[in-house]
Protein backbone atom coordinates (compact mmCIF):
# COMPACT_ATOMS: atom_id res chain seq x y z
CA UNK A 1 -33.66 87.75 75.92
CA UNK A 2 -31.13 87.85 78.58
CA UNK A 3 -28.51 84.76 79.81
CA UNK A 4 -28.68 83.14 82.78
CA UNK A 5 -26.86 80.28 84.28
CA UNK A 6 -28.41 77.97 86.61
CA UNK A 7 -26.74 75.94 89.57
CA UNK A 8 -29.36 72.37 90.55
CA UNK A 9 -27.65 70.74 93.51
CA UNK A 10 -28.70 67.27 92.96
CA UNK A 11 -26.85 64.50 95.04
CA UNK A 12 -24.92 61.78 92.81
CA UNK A 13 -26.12 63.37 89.76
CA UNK A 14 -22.33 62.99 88.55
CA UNK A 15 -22.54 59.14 88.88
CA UNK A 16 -25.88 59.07 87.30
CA UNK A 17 -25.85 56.63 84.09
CA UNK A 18 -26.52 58.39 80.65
CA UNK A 19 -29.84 57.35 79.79
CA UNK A 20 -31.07 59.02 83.15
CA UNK A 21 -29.57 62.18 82.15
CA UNK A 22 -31.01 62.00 78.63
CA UNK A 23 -34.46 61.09 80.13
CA UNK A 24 -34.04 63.83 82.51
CA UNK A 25 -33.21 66.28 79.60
CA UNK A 26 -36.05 65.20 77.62
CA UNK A 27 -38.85 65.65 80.19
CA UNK A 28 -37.30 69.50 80.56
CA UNK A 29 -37.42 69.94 77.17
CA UNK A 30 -41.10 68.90 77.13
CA UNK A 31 -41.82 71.49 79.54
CA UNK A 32 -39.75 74.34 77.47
CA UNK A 33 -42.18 73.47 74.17
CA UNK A 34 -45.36 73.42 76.86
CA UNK A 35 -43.98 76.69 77.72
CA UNK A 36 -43.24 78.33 74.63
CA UNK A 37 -45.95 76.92 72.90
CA UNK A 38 -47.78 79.71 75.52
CA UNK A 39 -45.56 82.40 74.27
CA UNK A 40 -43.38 82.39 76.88
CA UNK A 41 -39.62 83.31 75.70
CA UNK A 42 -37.13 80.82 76.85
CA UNK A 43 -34.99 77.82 75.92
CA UNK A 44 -32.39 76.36 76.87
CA UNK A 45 -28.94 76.49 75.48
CA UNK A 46 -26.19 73.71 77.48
CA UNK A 47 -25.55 71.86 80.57
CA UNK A 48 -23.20 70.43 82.48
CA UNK A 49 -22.78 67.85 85.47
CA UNK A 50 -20.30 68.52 87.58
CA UNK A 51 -20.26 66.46 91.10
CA UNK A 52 -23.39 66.87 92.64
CA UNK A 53 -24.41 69.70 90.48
CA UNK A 54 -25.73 70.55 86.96
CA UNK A 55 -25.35 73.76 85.54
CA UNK A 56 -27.85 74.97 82.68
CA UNK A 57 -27.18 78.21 80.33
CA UNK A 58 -30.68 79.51 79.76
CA UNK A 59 -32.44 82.06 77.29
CA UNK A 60 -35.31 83.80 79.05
CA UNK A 61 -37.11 86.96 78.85
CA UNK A 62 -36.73 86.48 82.94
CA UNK A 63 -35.72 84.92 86.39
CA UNK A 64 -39.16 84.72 86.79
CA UNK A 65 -39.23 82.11 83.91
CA UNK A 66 -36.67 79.89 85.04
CA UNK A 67 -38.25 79.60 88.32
CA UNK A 68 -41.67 78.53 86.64
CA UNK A 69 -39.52 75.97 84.89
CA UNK A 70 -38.25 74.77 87.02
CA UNK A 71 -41.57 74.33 89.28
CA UNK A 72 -43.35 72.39 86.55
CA UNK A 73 -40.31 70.10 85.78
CA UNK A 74 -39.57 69.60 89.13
CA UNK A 75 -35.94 70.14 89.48
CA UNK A 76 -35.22 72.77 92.25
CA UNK A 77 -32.39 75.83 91.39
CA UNK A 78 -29.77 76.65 93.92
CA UNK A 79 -28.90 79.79 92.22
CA UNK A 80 -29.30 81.50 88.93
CA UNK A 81 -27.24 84.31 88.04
CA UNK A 82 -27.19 86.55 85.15
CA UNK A 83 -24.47 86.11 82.49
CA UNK A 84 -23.37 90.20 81.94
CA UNK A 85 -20.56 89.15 79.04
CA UNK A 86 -19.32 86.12 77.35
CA UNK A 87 -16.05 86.39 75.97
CA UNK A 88 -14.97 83.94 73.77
CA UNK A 89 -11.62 82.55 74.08
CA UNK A 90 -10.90 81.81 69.78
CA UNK A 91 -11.05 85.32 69.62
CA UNK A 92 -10.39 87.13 72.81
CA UNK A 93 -13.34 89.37 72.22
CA UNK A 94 -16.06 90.27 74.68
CA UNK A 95 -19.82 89.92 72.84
């Protein structure tokens, strides 16, 4: 599977209260087991608001997953781009 980070504009998502988030998350996540459950390969690994954006790190065999995704959840992406390296910082080490 490859990496892939997703922008969602989404205006005052910053400001939104907590349990909207988590309900938010929760419906996604619904729609990742739907999809897997089909033997599609993807899940999702973190996000993070930011202003009037969230940013999701994603699993997926494919953009073309994501998109479908995020058509059936109903959360629109801005961009997705694919993650070529991580390097993490305790170590200093590209994986």
């Amino acid at each position: 599977m490859k990496r892939f980070l997703i922008q969602r504009e989404m205006d005052g998502i910053g400001g939104a209260p907590r349990n909207d988030l988590n309900n938010a998350g929760k419906g996604s996540e619904e729609v990742l087991e739907t999809m897997r459950s089909e033997g599609k390969n993807i899940q999702q690994e973190q996000s993070y608001v930011l202003g009037n954006s969230i940013f999701c790190v994603y699993l997926a065999d494919s953009e073309d997953l994501i998109n479908e995704h995020s058509k059936l959840s109903g959360t629109p992406v801005t961009k997705i781009s694919e993650v070529t390296a991580v390097i993490k910082h305790n170590t200093s080490f590209v994986s």
